[in-house]
Protein backbone atom coordinates (compact mmCIF):
# COMPACT_ATOMS: atom_id res chain seq x y z
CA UNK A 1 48.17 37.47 72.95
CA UNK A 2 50.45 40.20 72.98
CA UNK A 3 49.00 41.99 76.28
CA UNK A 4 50.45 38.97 78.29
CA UNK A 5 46.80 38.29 79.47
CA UNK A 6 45.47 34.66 78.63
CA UNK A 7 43.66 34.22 75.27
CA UNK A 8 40.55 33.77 77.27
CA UNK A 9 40.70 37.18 79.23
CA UNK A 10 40.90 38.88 76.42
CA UNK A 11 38.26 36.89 74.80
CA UNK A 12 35.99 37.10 77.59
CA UNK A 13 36.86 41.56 77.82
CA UNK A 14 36.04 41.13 73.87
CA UNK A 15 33.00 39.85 74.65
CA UNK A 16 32.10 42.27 77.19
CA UNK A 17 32.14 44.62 74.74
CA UNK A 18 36.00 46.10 75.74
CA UNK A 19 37.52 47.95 73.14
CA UNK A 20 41.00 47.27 73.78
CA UNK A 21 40.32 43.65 73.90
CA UNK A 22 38.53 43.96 70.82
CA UNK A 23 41.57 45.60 69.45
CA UNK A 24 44.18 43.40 70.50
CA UNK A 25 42.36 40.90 68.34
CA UNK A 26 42.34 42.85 65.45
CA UNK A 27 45.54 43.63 65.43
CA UNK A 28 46.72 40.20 65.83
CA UNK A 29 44.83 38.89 63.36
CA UNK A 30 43.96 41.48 60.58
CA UNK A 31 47.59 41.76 59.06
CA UNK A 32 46.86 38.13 57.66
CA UNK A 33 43.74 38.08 57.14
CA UNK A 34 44.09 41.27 54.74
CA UNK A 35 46.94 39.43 52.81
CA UNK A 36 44.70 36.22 52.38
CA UNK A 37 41.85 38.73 50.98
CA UNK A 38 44.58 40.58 48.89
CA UNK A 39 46.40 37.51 47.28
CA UNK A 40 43.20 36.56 46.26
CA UNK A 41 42.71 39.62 43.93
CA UNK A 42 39.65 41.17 46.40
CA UNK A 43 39.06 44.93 44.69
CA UNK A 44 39.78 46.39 48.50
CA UNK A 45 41.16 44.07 50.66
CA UNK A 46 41.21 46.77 53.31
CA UNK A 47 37.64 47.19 53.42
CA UNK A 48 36.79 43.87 52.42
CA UNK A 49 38.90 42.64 55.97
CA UNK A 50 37.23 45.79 58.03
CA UNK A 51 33.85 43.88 56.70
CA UNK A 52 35.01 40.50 57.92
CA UNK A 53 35.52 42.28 61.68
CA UNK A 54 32.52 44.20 61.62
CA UNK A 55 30.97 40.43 61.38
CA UNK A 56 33.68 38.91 63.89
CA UNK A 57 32.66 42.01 66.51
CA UNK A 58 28.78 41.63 65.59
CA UNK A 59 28.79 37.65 65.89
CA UNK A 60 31.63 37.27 69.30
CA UNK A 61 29.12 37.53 72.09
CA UNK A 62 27.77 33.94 70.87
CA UNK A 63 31.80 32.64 69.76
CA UNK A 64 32.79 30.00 72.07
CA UNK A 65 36.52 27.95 71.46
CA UNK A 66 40.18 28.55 71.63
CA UNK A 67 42.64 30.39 70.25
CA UNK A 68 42.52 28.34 67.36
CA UNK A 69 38.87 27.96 67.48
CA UNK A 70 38.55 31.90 67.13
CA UNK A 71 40.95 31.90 64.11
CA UNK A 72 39.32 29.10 62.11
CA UNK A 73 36.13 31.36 62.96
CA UNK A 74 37.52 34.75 61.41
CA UNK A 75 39.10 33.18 58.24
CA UNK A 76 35.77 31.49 57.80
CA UNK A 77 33.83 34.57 57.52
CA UNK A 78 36.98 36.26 55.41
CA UNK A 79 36.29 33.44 52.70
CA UNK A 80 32.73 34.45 52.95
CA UNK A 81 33.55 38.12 52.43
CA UNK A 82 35.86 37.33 49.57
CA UNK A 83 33.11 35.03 47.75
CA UNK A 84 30.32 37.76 48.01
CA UNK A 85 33.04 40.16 46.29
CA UNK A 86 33.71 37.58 43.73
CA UNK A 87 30.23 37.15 43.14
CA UNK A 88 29.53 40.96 43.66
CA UNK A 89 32.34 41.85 40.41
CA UNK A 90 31.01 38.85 38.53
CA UNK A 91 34.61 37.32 38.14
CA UNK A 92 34.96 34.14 39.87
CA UNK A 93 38.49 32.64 39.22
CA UNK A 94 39.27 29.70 38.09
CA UNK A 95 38.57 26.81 40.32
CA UNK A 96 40.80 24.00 40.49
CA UNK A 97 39.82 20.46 38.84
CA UNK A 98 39.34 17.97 41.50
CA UNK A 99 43.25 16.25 42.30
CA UNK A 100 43.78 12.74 41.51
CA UNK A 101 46.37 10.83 43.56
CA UNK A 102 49.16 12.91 43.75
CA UNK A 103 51.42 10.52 46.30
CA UNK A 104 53.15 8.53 43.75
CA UNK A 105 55.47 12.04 42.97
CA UNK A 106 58.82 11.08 42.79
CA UNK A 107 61.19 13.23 45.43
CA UNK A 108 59.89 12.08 49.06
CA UNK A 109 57.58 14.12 51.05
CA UNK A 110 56.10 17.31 48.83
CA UNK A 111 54.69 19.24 51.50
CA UNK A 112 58.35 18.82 53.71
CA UNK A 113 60.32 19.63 50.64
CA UNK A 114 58.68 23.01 49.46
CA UNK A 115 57.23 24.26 53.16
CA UNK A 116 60.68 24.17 54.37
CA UNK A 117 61.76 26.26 51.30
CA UNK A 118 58.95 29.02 50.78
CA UNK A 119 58.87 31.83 53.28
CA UNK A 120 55.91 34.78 54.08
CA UNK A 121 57.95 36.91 51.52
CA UNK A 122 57.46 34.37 49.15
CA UNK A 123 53.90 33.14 49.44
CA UNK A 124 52.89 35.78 46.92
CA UNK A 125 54.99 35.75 44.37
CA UNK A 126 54.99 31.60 44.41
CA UNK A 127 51.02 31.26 45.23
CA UNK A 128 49.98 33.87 42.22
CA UNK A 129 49.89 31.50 39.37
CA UNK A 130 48.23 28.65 41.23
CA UNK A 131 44.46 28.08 40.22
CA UNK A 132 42.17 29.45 43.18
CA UNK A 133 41.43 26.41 45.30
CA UNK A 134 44.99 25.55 45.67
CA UNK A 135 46.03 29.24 46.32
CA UNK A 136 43.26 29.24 48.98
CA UNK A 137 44.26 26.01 51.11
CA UNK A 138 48.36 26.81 50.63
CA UNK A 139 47.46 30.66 51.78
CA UNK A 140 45.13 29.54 54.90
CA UNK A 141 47.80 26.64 55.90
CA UNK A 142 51.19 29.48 55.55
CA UNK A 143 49.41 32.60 56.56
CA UNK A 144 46.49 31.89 58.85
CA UNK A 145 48.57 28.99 60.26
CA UNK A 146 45.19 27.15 60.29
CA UNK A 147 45.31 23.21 60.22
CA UNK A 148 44.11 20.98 57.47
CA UNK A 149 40.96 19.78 59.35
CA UNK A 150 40.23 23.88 59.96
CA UNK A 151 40.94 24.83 56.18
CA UNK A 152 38.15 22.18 55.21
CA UNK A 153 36.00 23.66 57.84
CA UNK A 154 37.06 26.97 56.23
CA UNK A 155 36.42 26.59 52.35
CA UNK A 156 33.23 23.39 53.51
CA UNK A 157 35.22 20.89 52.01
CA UNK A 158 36.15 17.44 52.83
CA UNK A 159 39.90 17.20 54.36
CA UNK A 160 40.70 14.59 51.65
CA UNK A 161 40.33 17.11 49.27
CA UNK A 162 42.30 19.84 51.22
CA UNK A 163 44.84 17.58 51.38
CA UNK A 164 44.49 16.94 47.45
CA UNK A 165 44.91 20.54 46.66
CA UNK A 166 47.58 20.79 49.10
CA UNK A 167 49.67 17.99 47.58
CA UNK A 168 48.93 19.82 44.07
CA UNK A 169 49.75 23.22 45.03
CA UNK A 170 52.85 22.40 46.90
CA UNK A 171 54.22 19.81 44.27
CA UNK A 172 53.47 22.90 41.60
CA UNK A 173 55.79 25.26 44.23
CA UNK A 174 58.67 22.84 44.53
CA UNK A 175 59.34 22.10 40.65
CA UNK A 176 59.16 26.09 40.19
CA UNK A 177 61.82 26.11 42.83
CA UNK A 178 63.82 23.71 41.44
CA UNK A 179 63.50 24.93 37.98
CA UNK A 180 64.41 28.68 39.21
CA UNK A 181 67.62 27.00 40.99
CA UNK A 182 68.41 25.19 37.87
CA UNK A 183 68.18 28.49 35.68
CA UNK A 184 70.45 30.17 38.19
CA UNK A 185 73.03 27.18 38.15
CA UNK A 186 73.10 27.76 34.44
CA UNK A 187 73.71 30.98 34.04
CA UNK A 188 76.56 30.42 37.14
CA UNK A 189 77.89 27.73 34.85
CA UNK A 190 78.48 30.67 31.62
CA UNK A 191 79.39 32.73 33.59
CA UNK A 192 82.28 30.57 35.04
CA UNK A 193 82.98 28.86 31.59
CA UNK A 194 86.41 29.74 29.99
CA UNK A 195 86.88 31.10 26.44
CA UNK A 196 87.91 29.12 24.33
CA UNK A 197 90.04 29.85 20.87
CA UNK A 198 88.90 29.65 17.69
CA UNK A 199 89.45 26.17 15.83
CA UNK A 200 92.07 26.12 13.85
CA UNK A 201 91.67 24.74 10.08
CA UNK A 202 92.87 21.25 9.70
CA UNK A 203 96.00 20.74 7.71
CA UNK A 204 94.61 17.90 5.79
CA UNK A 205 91.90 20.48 4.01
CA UNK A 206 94.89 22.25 2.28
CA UNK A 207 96.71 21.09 -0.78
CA UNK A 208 95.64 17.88 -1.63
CA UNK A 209 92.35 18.28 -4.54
């Protein structure tokens, strides 16, 4: 907490129905819970994330848990939020087919190689594509920092299959990298490539019929 009090003073001031606690909270948590809603096409992810804190300030007299406890709690009821506006505009995105086993990939560890390689600036522009269930686990594991275990708690599913769409999402991010480096090597490569002379005619083609 930014206030330099202890998560659980604040939580407890929250509780009691403090504003500024309540507000610290908000602001530490509503700048990424507002991109989750956003990247995930919500009509008005302002409103939609003022919704999700009305229900976080309604529901915190009976929250009990950490730090972490209280974030897996908010993103929860965000996802909620977000599926009632899905449902609400009657345009449910795709959902992902169900992974297979994705650990036979050639190239090492997927989740090392593209985590260590995708920033915050980048999460949108990489995650945009991705079919929904895979945006939704790589969003809630890069911007709400949540753990595996907490995203399946998040989106009620099992954390084999988190880790499925993980794998899938991430392996998706890392051959876009590399094929974006690859373009850009290419077009270094032109660039950088001498000019050379026209050929000259052959002698041999001359004369002889």
């Amino acid at each position: 907490m930014r206030t330099g009090l202890a998560f659980d003073q604040v939580l407890a001031a929250a509780q009691a129905g403090a504003a500024w606690a309540f507000e610290q909270l908000y602001r530490d948590l509503s700048p990424s819970v507002t991109s989750y809603l956003r990247l995930h096409g919500a009509a008005e992810p302002d409103d939609l994330c003022s919704e999700t804190f009305i229900g976080v300030f309604t529901g915190l007299s009976g929250f009990s848990g950490d730090e972490d406890g209280l974030r897996r709690w908010v993103f929860t009821i965000a996802h909620r939020r977000l599926l009632d506006d899905w449902r609400k505009r009657s345009r449910r995105p795709q959902l992902a087919d169900e992974p297979g086993d994705l650990t036979t990939h050639v190239g090492g560890d997927v989740e090392a190689d593209v985590l260590v390689r995708v920033g915050a600036q980048d999460v949108e522009r990489l995650c945009d594509t991705l079919p929904t269930d895979q945006r939704s686990v790589l969003l809630l594991r890069i911007l709400a920092d949540l753990t595996v275990e907490q995203v399946a708690e998040v989106m009620d599913r099992s954390v084999a299959s988190v880790k499925a769409l993980q794998r899938r999402g991430l392996r998706t991010l890392r051959d876009r990298l590399e094929a974006s480096a690859e373009k850009g090597a290419d077009k270094g490569a032109e660039k950088s490539s001498p000019v050379r002379a026209p050929l000259s005619v052959p002698v041999a083609m001359y004369g002889a019929r």
